[in-house]
Protein backbone atom coordinates (compact mmCIF):
# COMPACT_ATOMS: atom_id res chain seq x y z
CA UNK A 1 116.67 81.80 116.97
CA UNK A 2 118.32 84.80 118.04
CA UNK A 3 117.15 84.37 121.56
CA UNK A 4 119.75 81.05 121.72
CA UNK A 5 122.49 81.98 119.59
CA UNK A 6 122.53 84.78 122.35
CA UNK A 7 122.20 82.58 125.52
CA UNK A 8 124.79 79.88 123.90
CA UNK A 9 127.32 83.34 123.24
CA UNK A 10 126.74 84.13 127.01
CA UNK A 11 127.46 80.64 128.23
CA UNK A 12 131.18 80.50 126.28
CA UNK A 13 132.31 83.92 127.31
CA UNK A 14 131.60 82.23 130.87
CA UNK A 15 133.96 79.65 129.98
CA UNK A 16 136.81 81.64 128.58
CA UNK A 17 136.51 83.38 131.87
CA UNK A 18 136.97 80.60 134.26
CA UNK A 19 139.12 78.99 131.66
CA UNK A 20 141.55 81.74 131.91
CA UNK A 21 141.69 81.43 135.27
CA UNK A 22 143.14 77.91 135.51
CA UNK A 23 145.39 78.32 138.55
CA UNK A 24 144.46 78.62 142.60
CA UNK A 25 147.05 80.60 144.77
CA UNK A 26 146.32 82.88 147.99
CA UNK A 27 147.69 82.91 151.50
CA UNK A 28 144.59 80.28 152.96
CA UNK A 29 146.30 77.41 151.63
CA UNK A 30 149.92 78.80 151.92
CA UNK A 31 149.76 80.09 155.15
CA UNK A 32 147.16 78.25 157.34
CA UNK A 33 149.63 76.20 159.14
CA UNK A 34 151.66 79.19 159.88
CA UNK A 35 148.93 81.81 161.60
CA UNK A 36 149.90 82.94 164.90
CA UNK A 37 147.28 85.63 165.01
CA UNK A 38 145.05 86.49 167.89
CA UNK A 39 141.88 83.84 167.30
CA UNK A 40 138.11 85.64 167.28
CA UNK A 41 135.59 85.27 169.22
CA UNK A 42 132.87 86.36 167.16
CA UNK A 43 132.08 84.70 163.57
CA UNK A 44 130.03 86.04 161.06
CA UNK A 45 129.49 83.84 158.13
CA UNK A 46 127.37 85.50 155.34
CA UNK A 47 126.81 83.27 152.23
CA UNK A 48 124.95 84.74 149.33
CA UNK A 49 123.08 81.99 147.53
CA UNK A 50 123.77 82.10 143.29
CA UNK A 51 125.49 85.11 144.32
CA UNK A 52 128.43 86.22 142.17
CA UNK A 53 129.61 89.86 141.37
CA UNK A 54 127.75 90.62 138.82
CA UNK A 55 124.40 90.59 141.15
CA UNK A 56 126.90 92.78 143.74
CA UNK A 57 127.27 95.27 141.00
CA UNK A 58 124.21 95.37 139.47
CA UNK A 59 122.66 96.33 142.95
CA UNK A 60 124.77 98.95 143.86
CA UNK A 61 124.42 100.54 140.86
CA UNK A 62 120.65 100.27 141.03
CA UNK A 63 120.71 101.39 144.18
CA UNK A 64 122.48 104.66 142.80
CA UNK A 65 119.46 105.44 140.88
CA UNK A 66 117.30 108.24 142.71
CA UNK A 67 114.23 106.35 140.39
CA UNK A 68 115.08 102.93 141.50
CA UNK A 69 115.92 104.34 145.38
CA UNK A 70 112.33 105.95 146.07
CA UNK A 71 110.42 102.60 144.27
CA UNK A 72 113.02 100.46 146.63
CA UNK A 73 112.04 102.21 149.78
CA UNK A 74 108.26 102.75 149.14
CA UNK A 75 107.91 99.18 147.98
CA UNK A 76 110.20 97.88 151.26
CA UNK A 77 107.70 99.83 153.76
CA UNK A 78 110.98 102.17 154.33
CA UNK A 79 111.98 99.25 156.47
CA UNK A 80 115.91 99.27 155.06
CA UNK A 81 115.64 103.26 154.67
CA UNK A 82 117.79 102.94 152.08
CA UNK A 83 120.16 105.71 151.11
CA UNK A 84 122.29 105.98 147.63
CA UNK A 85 126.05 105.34 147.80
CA UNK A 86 128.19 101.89 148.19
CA UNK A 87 126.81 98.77 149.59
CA UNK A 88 128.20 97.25 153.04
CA UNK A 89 130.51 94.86 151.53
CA UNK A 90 132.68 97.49 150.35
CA UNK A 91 133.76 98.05 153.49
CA UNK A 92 135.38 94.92 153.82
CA UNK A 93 139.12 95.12 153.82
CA UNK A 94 139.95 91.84 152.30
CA UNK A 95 138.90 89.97 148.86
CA UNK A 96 139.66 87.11 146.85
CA UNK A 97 137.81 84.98 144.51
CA UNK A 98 137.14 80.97 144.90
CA UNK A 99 136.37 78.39 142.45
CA UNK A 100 132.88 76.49 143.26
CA UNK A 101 133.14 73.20 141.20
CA UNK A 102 132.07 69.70 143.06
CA UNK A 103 133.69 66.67 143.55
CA UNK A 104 132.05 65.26 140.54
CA UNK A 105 130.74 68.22 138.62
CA UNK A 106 132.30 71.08 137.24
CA UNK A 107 128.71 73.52 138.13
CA UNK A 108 128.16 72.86 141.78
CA UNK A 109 124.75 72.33 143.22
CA UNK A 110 123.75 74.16 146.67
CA UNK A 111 124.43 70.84 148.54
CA UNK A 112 127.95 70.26 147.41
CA UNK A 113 128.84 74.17 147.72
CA UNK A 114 127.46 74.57 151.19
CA UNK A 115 129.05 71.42 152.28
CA UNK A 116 132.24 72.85 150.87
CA UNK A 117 131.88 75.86 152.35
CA UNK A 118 130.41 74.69 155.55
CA UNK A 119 133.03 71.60 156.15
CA UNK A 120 136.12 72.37 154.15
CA UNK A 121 135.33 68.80 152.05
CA UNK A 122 134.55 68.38 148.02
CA UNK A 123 131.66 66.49 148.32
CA UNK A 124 128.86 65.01 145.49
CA UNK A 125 126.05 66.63 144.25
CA UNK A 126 122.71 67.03 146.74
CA UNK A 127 124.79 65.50 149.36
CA UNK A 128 124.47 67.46 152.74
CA UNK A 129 127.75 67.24 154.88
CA UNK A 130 128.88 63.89 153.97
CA UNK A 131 131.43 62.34 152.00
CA UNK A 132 131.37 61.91 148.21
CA UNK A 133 130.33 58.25 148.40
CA UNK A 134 128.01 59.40 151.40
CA UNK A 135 129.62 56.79 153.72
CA UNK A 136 131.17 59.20 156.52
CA UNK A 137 129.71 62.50 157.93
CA UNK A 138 131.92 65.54 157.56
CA UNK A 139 131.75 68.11 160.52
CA UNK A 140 130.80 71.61 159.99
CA UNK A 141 132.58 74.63 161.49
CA UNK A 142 129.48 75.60 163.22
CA UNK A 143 129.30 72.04 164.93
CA UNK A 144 132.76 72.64 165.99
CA UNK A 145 132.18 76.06 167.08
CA UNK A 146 129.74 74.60 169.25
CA UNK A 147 131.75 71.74 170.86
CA UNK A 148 133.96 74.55 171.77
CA UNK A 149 131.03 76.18 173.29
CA UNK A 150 130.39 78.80 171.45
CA UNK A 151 126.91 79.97 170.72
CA UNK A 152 125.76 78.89 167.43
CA UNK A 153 122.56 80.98 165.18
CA UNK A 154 121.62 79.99 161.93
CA UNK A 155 119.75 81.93 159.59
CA UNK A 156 118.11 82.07 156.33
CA UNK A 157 115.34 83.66 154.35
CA UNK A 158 114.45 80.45 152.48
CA UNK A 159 113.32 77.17 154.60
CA UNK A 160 115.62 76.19 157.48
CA UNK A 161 116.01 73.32 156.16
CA UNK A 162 117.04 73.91 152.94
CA UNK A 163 120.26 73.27 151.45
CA UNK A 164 122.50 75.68 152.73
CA UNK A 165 121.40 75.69 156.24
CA UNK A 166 121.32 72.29 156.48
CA UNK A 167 125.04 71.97 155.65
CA UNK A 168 125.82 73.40 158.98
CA UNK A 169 123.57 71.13 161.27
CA UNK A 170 122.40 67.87 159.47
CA UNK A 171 124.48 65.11 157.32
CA UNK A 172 122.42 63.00 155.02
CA UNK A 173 122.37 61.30 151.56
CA UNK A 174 120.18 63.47 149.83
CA UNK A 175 119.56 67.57 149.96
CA UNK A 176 115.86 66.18 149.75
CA UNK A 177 115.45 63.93 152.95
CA UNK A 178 113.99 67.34 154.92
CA UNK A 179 112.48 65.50 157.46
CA UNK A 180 115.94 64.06 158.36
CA UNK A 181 117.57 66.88 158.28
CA UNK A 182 114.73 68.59 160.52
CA UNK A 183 115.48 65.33 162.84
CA UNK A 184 119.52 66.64 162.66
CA UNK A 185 117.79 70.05 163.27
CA UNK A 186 115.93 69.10 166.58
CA UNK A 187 119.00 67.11 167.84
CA UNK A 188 121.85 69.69 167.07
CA UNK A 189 121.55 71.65 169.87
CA UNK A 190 122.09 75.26 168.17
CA UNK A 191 121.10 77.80 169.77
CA UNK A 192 119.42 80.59 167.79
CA UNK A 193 117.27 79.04 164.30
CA UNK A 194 115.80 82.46 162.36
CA UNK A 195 114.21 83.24 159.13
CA UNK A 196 112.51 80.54 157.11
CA UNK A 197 110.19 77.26 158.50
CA UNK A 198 111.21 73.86 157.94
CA UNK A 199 109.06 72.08 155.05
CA UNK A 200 106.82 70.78 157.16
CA UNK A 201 104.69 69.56 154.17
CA UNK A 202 107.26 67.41 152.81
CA UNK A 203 107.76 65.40 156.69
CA UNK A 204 105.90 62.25 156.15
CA UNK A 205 106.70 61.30 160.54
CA UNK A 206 105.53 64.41 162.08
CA UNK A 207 103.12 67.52 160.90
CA UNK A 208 104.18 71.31 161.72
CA UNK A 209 102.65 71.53 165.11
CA UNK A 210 104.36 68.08 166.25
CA UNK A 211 107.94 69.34 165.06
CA UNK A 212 107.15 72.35 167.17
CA UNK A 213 106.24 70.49 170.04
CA UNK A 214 109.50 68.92 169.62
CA UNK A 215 111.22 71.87 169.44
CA UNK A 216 109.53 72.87 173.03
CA UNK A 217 110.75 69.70 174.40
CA UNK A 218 114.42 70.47 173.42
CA UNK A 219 113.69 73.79 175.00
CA UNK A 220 113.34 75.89 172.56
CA UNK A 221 111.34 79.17 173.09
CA UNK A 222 109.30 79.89 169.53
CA UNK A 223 108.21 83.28 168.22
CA UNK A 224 106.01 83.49 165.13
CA UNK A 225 104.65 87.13 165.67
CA UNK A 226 106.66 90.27 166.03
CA UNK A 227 105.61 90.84 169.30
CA UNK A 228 106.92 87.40 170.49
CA UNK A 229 109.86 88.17 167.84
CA UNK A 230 110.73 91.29 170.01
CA UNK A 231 110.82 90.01 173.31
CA UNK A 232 113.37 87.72 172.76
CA UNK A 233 116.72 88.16 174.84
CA UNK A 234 119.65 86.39 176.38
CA UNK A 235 117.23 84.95 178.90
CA UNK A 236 115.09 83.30 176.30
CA UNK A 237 117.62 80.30 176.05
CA UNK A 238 117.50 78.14 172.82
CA UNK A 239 115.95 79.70 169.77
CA UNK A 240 113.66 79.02 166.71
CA UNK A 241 111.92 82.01 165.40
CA UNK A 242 110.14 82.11 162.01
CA UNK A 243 107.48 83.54 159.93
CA UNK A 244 103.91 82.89 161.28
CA UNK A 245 102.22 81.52 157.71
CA UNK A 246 102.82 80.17 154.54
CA UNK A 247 102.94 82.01 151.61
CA UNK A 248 102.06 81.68 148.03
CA UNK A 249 103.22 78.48 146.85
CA UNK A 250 104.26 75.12 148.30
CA UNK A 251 108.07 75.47 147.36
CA UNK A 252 107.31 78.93 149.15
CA UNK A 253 106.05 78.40 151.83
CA UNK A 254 108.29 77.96 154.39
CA UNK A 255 110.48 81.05 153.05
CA UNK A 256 110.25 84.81 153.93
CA UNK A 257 108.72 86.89 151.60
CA UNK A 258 110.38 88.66 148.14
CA UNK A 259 111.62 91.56 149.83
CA UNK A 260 110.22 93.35 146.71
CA UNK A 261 106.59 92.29 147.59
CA UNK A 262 106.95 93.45 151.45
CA UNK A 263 103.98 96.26 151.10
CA UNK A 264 101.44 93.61 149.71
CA UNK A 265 102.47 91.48 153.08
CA UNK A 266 99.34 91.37 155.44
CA UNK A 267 101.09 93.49 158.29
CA UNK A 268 104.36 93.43 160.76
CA UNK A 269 104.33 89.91 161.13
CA UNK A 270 104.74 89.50 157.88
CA UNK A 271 108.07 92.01 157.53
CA UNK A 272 110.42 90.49 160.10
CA UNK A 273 113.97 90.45 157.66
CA UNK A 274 116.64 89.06 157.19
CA UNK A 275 118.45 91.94 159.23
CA UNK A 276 116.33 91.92 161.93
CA UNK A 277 117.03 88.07 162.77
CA UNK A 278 121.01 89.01 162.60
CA UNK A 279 120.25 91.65 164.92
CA UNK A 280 118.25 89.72 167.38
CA UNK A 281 120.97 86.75 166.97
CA UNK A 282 123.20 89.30 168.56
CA UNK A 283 121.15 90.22 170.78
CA UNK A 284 120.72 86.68 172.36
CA UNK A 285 123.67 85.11 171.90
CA UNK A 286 126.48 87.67 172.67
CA UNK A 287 128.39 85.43 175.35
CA UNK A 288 132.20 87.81 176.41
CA UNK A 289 133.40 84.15 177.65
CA UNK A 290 132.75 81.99 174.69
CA UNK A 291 131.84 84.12 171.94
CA UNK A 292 129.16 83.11 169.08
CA UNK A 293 129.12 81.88 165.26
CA UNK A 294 125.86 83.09 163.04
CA UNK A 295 125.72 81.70 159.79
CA UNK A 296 123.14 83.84 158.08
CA UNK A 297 122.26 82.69 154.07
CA UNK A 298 120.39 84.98 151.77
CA UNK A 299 118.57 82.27 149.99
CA UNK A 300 116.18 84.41 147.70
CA UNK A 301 118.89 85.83 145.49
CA UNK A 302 119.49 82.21 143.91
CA UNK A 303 115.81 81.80 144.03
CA UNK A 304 115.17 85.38 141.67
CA UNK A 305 118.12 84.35 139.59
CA UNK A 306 116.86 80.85 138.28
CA UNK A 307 113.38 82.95 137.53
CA UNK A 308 116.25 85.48 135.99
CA UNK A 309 114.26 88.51 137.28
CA UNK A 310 116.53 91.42 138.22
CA UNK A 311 114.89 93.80 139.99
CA UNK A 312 113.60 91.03 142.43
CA UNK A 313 117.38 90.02 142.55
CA UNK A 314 118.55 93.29 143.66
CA UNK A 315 115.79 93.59 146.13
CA UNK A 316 117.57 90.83 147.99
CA UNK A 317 120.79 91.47 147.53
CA UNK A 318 120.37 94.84 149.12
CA UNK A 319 118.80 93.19 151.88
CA UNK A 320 121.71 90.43 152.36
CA UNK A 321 123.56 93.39 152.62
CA UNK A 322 122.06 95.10 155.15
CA UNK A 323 122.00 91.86 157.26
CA UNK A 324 125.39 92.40 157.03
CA UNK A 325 125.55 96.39 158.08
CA UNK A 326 124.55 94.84 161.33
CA UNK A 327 127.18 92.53 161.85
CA UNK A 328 129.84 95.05 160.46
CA UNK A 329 128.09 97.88 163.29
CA UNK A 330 129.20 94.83 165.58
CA UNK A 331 132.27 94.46 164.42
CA UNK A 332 133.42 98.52 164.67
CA UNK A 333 132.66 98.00 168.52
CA UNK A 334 134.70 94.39 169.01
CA UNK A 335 136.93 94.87 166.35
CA UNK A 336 139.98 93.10 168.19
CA UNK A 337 137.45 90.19 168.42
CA UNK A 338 135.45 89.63 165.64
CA UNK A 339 135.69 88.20 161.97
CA UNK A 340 133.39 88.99 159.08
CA UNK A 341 133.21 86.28 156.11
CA UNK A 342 131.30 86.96 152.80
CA UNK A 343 130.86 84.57 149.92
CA UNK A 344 128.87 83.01 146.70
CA UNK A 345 128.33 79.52 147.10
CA UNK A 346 127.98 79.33 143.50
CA UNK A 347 126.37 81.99 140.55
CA UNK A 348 123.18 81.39 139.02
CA UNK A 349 121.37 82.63 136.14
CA UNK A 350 124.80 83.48 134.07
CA UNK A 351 123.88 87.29 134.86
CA UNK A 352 125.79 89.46 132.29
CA UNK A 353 125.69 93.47 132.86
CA UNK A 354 125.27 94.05 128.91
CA UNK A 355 123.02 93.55 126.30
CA UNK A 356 123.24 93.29 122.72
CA UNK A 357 120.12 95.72 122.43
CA UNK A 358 121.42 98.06 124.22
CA UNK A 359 125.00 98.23 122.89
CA UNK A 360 127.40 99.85 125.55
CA UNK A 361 124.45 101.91 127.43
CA UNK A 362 122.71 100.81 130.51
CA UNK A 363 119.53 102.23 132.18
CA UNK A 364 119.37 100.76 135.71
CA UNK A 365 116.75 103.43 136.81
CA UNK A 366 113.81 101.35 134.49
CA UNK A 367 114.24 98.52 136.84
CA UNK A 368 112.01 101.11 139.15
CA UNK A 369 108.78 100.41 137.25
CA UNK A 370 108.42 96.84 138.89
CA UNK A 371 106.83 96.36 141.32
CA UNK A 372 105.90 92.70 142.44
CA UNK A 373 108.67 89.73 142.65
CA UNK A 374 108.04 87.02 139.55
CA UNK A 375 106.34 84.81 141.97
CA UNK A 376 103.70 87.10 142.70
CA UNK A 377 102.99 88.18 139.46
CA UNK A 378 102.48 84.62 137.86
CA UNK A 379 100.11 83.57 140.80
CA UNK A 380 98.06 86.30 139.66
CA UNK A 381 98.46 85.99 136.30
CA UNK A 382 97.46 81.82 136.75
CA UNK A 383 94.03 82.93 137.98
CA UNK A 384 94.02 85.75 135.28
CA UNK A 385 94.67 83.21 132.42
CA UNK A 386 91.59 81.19 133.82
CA UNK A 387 89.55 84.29 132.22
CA UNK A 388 91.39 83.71 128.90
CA UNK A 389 91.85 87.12 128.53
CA UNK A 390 92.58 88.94 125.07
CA UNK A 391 96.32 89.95 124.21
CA UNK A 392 95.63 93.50 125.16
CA UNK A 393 94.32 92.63 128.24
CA UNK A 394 97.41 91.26 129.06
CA UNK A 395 99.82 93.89 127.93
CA UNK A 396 97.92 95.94 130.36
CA UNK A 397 98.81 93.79 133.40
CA UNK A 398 102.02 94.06 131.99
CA UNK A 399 102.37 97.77 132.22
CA UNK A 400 100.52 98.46 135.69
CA UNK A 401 103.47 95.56 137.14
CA UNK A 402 105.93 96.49 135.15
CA UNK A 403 106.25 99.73 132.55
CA UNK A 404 106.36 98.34 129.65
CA UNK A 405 104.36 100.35 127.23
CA UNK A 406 103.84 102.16 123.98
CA UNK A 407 106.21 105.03 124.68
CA UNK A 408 109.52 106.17 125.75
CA UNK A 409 111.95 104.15 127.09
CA UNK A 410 109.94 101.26 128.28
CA UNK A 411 107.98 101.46 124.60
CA UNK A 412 107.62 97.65 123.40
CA UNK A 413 109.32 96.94 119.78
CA UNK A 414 107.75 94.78 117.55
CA UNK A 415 110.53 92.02 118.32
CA UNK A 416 108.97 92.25 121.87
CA UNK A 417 105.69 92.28 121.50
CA UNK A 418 105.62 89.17 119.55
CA UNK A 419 107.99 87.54 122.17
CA UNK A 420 104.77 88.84 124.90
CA UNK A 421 102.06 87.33 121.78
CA UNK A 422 104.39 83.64 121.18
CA UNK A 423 104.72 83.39 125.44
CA UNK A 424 100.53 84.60 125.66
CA UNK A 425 99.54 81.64 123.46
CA UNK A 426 102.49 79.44 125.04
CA UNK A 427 100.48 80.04 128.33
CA UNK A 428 97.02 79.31 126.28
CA UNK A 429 98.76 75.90 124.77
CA UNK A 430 98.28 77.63 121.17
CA UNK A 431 102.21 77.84 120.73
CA UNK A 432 103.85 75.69 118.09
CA UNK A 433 107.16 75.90 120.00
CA UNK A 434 109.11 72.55 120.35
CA UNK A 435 109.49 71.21 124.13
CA UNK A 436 113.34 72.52 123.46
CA UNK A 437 112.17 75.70 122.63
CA UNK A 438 110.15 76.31 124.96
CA UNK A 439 112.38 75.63 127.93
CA UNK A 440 115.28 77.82 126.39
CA UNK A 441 112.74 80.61 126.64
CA UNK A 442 110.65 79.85 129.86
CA UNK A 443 112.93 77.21 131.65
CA UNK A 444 110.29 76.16 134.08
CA UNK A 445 108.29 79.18 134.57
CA UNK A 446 104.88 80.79 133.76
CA UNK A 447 106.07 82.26 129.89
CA UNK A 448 104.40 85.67 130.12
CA UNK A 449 106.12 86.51 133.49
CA UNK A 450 109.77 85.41 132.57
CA UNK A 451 109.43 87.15 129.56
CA UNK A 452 108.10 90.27 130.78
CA UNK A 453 111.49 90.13 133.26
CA UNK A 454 113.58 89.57 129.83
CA UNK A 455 112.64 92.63 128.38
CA UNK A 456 112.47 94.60 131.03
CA UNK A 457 116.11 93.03 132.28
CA UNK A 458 117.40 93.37 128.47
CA UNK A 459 115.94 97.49 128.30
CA UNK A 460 118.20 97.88 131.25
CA UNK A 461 120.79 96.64 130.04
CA UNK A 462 120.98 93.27 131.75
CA UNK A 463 120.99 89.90 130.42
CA UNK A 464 120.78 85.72 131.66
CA UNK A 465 122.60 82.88 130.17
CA UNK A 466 121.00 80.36 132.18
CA UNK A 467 117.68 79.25 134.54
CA UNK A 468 120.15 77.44 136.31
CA UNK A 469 123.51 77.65 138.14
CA UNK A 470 126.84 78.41 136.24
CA UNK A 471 130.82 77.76 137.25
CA UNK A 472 131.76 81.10 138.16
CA UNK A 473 133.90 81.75 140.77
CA UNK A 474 132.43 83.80 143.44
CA UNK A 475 133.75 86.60 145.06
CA UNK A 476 135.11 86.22 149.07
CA UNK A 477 135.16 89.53 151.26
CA UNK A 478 136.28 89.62 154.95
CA UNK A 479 137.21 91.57 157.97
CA UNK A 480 138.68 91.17 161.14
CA UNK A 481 141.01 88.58 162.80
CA UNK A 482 142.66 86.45 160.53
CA UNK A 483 140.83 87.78 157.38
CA UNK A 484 144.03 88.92 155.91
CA UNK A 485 144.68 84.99 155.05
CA UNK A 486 141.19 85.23 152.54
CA UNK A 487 143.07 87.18 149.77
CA UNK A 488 143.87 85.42 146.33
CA UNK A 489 142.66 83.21 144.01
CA UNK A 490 141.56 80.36 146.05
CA UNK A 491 139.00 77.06 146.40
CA UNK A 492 135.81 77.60 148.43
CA UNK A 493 136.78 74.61 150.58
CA UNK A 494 139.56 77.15 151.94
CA UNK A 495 137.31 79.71 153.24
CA UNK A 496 135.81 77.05 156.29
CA UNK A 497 139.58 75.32 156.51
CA UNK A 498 140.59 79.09 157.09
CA UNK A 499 138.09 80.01 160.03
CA UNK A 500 138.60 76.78 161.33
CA UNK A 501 142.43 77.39 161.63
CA UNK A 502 142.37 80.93 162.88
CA UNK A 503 139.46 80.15 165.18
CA UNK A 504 140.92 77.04 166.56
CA UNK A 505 138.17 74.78 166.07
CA UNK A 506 140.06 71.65 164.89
């Protein structure tokens, strides 16, 4: 059982960190009554879902691998252009660290953290703006931003409607009432919606083509191509702008695609990012008189860390931050008027850059031998498994998607390749695992595919605790007017109580 004595090892050094770290002080909650600074007019709020720094690090490093650079390009359609050196955030002046815990659980959910973040309010787990005993709605800074008549984007690159997103627009019980919280959606008013769809197959009052029809009635101008995409302006009006199919899965469907899997995509309609919808936000909502607010959410990263696969991980963390090159090019021209906010809502996956294999060495550059996101591999290896292959069959869709082979530094020990054999027959229902063991190995995905990410992960030097969110604080970067208040060790319900302040939206 070397596999959990490792994960449970993991997990406590997590909690000697935060446990060490028992005390919140920074000049948010000192000084917030006291600013007197000039107020911006353009917000930027970036929020990295189950982002902490070790997925920060891990990219940047990556990205500093010539072997890892060309695979991230080719396999990106050159659309980032990607060159080696330090990521965006770096060039944030400011950076502090907040706590993440809810108001009745110690490791937050995406609900309670975005409502946190998004409201300045502790709240329960799933709930969506609200109070903790869900009897009073809690107003967002974006709401407010808009009551002061400010433009107001959001954007995301899972399903508009998801969690995080919804935290700035919609107040309801339950994280999983999307069809209310498209109904909060349609009545809100924003003004610029980009990235993912709204679940449209979880509405049980309207299907896809009557929400849009609502949407039109609200006045809302829709683009679902790229052409349509890049004719949007300032004249367009009201907003909602979104991939054109669904992909994959159901609980993909309304999300953009793994950034990783971008040159499998069926064309240009299909590679629209996360950048591109901060950059048209700009584009169409730049008002000199009132000013905007984009909330822009990189959703994926959370959704590669519970699947704990790296590479795909740093794929969109590199694309989070380029989303956020853009606003930072914005903010060198109006940099009297603009502030820049970066945060976690919570980490996920317990990443650790380490590995007991590996002792004190790391190889970053083998993360450039995969080449499709977890998702896509498992759908393809679900119709594969139909065929009931043989082992070696297997290992060979293993190497062609991932490396791993008989040589060199991706050469498969005999520890591993019974790890591949036990998850092979775990996927033919020949393992004699226990329903505990399997779920410490697989959590809740397709065994040969998480564990092919394992060793891969684990041969460079990278390691999971967890398939689900941990109590890590998150790291808080800023720029610009007023940032100099987000320094410290803080809460996360500080970071919206400090934009609030400084942008006068009480």
């Amino acid at each position: 059982m070397n596999v959990l004595l490792k994960k449970a090892v993991a997990i406590l050094s997590s909690v000697a960190l935060l446990n060490s770290c028992n005390t919140t002080t920074n000049k948010a909650t000192e000084n917030q009554n006291d600013f007197s600074g000039k107020s911006p007019k353009y917000i930027f709020y970036f929020i990295g879902d189950g982002m902490s720094q070790p997925q920060i690090t891990m990219a940047e490093k990556a990205i500093n691998e010539p072997e890892f650079l060309s695979q991230f390009n080719k396999q990106t359609c050159n659309i980032y252009n990607m060159k080696p050196g330090k990521l965006n955030l770096r060039q944030f002046t400011n950076t502090g660290m907040a706590t993440t815990n809810a108001e009745n659980r110690f490791i937050t959910c995406s609900a309670a953290a975005a409502t946190a973040l998004s409201t300045g309010h502790k709240t329960t787990i799933n709930t969506i703006s609200m109070n903790g005993d869900r009897t009073e709605n809690l107003k967002s800074v974006a709401e407010m931003a808009r009551d002061k008549g400010m433009k107001v984007g959001i954007i995301t690159s899972v399903s508009i409607d998801h969690a995080t997103p919804a935290c700035f627009y919609a107040h309801t019980e339950d994280r999983n009432n999307y069809e209310t919280i498209g109904h909060w959606l349609l009545k809100s008013n924003y003004d610029f919606f980009g990235g993912g769809h709204v679940r449209w197959f979880d509405y049980k009052d309207m299907t896809a083509e009557q929400f849009m029809d609502s949407l039109k009635i609200k006045g809302y101008t829709i683009a679902t191509s790229r052409a349509e995409f890049d004719a949007l302006n300032a004249k367009s009006g009201k907003i909602y702008t979104t991939i054109p199919k669904n992909l994959n899965t159901k609980h993909e469907g309304s999300a953009l695609p793994y950034n990783i899997d971008l040159d499998i995509q069926a064309g240009d309609d299909d590679r629209i990012v996360l950048k591109d919808f901060v950059k048209k936000a700009i584009e169409c909502l730049y008002n000199e008189d009132k000013g905007f607010f984009i909330m822009t959410e990189g959703g994926k990263i959370d959704w590669a860390d519970h699947a704990n696969d790296a590479v795909s991980n740093v794929y969109e963390t590199l694309a989070l931050d380029q989303a956020i090159g853009v606003a930072l090019d914005f903010y060198k021209q109006h940099p009297e008027e603009t502030l820049i906010v970066f945060t976690g809502d919570h980490e996920c996956g317990g990443l650790t850059l380490g590995y007991a294999g590996t002792w004190y060495e790391s190889a970053f550059n083998l993360m450039s031998h995969q080449t499709v996101s977890f998702l896509e591999f498992s759908n393809q290896n679900k119709q594969f498994m139909e065929t009931k292959p043989t082992f070696q069959q297997v290992l060979d869709r293993i190497k062609e998607n991932f490396g791993l082979s008989d040589t060199g530094a991706l050469a498969l020990s005999e520890y591993e390749t019974k790890r591949l054999k036990e998850a092979y027959e775990t996927n033919l229902n020949k393992s004699k695992l226990t329903k505990e063991e399997k779920y410490l190995y697989y959590g809740s995905y397709d065994p040969i595919t998480v564990t092919t990410t394992h060793i891969l992960d684990n041969k460079a030097g990278v390691e999971w605790a967890s398939y689900s969110h941990t109590a890590l604080p998150v790291p808080v970067y800023s720029i610009g007017c007023g940032s100099d208040l987000l320094i410290g060790y803080f809460d996360n319900t500080d970071i919206p109580n400090t934009i609030k302040k400084v942008a006068n939206l009480q």
